[in-house]
N, C-alpha and C. Protein backbone atom coordinates (compact mmCIF):
# COMPACT_ATOMS: atom_id res chain seq x y z
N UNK A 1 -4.40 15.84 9.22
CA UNK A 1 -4.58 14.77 8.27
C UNK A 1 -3.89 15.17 6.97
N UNK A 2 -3.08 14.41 6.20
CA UNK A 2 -2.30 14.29 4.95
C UNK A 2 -2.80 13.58 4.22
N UNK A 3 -3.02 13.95 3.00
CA UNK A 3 -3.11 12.89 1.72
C UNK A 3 -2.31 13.00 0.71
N UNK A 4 -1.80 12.06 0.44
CA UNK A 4 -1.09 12.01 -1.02
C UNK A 4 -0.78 10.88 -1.72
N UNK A 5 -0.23 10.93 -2.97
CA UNK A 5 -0.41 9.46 -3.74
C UNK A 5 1.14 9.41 -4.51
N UNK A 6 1.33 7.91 -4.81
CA UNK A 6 2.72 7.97 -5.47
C UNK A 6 2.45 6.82 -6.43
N UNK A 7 2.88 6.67 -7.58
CA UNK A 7 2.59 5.94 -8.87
C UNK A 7 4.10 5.56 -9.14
N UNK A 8 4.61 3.71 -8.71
CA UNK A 8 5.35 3.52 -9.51
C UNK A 8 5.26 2.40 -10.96
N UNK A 9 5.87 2.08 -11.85
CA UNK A 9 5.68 0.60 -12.78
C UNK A 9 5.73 -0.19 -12.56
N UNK A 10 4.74 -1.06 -12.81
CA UNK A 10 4.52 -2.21 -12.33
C UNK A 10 3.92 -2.93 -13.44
N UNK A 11 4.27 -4.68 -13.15
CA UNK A 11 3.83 -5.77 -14.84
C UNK A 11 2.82 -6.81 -14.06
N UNK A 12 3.59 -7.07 -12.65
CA UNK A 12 2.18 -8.29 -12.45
C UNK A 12 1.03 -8.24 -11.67
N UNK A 13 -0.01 -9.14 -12.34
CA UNK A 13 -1.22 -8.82 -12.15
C UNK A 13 -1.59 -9.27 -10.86
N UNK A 14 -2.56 -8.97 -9.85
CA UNK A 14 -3.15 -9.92 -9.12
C UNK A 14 -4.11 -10.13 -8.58
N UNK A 15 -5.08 -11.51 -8.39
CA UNK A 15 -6.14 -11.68 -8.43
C UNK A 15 -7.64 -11.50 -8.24
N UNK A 16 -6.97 -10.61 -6.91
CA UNK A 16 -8.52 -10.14 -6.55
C UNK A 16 -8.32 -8.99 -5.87
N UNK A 17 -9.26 -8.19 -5.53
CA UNK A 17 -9.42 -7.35 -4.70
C UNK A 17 -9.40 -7.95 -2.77
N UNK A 18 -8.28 -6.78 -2.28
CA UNK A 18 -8.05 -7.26 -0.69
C UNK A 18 -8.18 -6.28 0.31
N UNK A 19 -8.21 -6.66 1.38
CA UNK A 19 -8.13 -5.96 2.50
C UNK A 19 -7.72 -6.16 3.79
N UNK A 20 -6.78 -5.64 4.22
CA UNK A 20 -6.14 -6.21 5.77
C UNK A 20 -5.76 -4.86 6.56
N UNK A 21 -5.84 -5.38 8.29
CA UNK A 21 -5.98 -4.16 8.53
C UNK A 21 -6.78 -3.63 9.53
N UNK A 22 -6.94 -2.66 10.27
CA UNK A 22 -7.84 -1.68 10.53
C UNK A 22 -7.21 -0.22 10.63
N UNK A 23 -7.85 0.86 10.72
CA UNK A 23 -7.51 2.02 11.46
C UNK A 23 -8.20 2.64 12.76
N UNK A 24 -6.59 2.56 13.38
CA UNK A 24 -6.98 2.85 14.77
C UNK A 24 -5.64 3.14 15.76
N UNK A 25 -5.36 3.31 16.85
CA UNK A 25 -4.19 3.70 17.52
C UNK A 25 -2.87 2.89 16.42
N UNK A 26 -1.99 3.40 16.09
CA UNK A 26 -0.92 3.09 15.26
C UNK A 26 -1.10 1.71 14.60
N UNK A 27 -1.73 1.57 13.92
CA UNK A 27 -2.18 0.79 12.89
C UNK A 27 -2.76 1.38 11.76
N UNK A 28 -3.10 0.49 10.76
CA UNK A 28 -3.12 1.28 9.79
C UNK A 28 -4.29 -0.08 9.00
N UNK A 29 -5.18 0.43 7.62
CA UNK A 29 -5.62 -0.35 6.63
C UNK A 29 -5.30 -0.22 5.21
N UNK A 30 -5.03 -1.43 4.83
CA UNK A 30 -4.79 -1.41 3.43
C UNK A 30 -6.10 -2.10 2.10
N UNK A 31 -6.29 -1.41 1.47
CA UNK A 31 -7.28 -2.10 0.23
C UNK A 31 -5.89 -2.09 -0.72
N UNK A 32 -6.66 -3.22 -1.75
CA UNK A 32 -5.89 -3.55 -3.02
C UNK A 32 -6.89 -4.23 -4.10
N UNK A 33 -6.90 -2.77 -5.30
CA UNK A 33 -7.48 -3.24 -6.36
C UNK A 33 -7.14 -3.52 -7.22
N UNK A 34 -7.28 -4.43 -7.92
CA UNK A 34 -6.92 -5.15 -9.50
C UNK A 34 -6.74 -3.74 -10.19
N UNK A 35 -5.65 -3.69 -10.71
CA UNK A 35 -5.49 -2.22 -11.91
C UNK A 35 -5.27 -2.57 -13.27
N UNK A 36 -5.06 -1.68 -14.18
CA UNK A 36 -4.79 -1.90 -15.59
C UNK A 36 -4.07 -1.23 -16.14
N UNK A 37 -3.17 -0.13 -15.71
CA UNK A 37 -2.44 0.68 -16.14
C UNK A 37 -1.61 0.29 -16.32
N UNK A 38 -0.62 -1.06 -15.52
CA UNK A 38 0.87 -1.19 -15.81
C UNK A 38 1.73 -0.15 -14.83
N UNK A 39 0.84 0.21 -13.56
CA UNK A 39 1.44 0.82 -12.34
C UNK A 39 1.21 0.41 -11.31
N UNK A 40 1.56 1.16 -10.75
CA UNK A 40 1.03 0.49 -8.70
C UNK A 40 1.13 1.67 -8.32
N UNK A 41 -0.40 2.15 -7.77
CA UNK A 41 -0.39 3.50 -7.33
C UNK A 41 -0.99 3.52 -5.80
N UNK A 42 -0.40 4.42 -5.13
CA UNK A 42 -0.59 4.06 -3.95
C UNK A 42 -0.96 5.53 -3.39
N UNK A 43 -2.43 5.67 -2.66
CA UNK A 43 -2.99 6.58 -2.06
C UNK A 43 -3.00 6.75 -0.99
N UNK A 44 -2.56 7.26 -0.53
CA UNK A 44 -2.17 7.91 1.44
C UNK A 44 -2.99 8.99 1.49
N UNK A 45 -3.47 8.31 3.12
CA UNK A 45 -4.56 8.84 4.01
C UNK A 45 -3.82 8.85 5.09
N UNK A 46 -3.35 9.93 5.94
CA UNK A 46 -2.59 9.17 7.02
C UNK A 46 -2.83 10.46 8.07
N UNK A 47 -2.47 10.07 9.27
CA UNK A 47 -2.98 10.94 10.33
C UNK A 47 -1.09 11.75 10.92
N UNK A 48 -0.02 11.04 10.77
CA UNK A 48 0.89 11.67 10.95
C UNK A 48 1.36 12.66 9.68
N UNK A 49 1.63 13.68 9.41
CA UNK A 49 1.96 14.87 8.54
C UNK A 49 3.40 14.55 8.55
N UNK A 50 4.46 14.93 7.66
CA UNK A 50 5.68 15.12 7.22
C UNK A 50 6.19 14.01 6.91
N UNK A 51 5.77 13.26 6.52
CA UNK A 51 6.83 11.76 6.38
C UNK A 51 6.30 11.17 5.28
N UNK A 52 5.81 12.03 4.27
CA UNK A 52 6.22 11.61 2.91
C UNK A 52 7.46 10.51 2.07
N UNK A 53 8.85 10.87 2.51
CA UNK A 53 10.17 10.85 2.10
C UNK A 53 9.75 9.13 2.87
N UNK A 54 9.43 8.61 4.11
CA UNK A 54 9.56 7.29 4.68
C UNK A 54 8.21 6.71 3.80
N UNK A 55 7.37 7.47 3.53
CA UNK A 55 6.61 6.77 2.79
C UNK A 55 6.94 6.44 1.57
N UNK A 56 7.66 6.95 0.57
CA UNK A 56 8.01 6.73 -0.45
C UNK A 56 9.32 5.76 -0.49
N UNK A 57 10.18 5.70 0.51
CA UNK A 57 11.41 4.71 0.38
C UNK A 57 10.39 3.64 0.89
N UNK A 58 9.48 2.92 1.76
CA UNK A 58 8.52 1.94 2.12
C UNK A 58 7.82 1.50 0.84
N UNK A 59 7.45 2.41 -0.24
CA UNK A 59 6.98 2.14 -1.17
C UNK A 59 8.30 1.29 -2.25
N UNK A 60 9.06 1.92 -2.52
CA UNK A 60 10.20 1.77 -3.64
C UNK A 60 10.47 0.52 -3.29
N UNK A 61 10.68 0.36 -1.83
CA UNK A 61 11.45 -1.10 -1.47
C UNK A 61 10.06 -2.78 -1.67
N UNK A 62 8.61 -1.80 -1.04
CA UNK A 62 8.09 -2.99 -1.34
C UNK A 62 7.84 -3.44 -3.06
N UNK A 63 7.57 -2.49 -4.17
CA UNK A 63 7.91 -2.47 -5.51
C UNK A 63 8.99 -3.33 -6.03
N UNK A 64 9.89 -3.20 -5.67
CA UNK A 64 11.16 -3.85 -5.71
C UNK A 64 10.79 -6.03 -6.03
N UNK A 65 9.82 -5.69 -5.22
CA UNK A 65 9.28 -7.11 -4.74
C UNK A 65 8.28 -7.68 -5.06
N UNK A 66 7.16 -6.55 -5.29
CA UNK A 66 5.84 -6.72 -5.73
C UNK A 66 5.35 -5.92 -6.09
N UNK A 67 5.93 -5.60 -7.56
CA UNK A 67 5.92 -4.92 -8.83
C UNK A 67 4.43 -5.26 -9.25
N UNK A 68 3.47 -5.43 -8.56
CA UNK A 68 1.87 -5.02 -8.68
C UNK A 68 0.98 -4.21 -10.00
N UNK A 69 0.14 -4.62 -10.84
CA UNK A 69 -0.48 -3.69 -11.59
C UNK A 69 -1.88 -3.42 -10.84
N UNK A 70 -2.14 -2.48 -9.29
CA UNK A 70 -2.63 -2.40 -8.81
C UNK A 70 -3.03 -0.96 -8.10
N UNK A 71 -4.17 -0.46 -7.59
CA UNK A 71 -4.54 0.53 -7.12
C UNK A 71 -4.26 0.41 -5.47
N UNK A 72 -3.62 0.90 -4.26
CA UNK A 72 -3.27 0.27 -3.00
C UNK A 72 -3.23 1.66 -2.26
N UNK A 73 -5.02 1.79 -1.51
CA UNK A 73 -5.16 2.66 -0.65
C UNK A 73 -5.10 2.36 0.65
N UNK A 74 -4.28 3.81 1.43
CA UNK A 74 -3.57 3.24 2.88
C UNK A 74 -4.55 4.09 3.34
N UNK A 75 -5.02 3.55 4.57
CA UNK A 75 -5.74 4.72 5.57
C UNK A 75 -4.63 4.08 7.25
N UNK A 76 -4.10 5.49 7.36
CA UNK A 76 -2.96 5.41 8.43
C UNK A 76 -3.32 6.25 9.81
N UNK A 77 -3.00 5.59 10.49
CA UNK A 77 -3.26 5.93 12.16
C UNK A 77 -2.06 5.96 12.43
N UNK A 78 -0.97 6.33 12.14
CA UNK A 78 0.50 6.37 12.77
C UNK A 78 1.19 4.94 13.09
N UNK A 79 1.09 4.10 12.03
CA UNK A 79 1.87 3.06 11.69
C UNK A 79 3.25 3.90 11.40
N UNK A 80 4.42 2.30 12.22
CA UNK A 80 5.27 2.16 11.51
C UNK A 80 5.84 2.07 10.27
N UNK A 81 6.82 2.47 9.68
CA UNK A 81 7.33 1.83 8.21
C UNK A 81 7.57 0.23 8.31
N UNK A 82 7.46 -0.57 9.41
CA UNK A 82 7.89 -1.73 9.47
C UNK A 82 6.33 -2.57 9.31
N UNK A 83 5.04 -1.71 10.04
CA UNK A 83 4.14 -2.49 9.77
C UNK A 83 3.09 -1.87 8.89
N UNK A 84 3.66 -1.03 8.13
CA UNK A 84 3.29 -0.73 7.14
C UNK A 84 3.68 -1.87 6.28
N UNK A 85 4.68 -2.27 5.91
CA UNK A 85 5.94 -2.79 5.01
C UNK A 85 4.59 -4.56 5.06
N UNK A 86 4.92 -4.74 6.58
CA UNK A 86 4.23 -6.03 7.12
C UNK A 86 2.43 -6.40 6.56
N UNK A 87 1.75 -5.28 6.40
CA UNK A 87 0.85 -5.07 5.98
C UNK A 87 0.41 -4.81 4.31
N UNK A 88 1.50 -4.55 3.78
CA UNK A 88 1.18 -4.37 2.33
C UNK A 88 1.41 -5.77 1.68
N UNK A 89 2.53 -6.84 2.44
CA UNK A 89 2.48 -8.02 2.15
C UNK A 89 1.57 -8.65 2.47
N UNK A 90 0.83 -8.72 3.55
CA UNK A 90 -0.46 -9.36 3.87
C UNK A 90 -1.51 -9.27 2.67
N UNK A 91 -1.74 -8.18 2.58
CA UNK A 91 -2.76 -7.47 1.52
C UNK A 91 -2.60 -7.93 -0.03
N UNK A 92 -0.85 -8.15 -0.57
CA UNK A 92 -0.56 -9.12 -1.36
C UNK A 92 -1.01 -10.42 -1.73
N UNK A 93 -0.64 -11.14 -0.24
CA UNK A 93 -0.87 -12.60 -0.53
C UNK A 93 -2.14 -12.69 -0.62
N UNK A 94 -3.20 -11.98 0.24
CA UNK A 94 -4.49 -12.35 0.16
C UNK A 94 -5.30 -11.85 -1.22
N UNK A 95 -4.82 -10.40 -2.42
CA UNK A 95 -4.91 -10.62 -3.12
C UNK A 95 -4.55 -11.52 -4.47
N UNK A 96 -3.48 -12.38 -4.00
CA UNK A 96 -3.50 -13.82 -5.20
C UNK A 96 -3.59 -15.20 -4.81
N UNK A 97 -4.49 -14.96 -3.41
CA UNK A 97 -5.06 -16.08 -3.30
C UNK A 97 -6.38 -16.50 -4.15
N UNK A 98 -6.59 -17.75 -4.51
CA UNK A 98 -7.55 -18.09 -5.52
C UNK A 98 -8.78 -18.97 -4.79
């Protein structure tokens, strides 16, 4: 088991606290909390070791997009970077739904 966290800048806000997801055979869960820092920090829990470097280009690219002022903890069962990617948007929309 690996943990680690990566903090990039981020301006927009969003609405609520979310969750999509489970953990379990290569899948993965995501929470998303309302933050205040003016970052998007993202905490990894993950069950595959060494792949930091895919976690962090997965991060940069979804930022890119959804520049979040939010707290976004992963608990990982050996997800893809693709449904990782697929899952942090989920977790998006359902946090700015109203």
């Amino acid at each position: 088991m690996e943990s680690f966290s990566y903090t990039l800048p981020a301006a927009k806000e969003v609405s609520q606290r979310a969750h999509t997801g489970v953990v379990g055979s290569g899948d993965l869960e995501i929470i998303i909390e309302p933050g205040n820092k003016k970052t998007i920090e993202f905490i990894v829990r993950t069950a595959s070791e060494g792949f930091q470097e895919t976690w962090k280009a997965v991060f940069e690219r979804f930022a890119v997009h959804n520049p979040i002022d939010a707290k976004i903890t992963i608990n990982d069962f050996g997800a893809t970077p693709g449904v990782v990617s697929l899952r942090l948007v989920q977790a998006v929309e359902i946090a700015n739904q109203k």
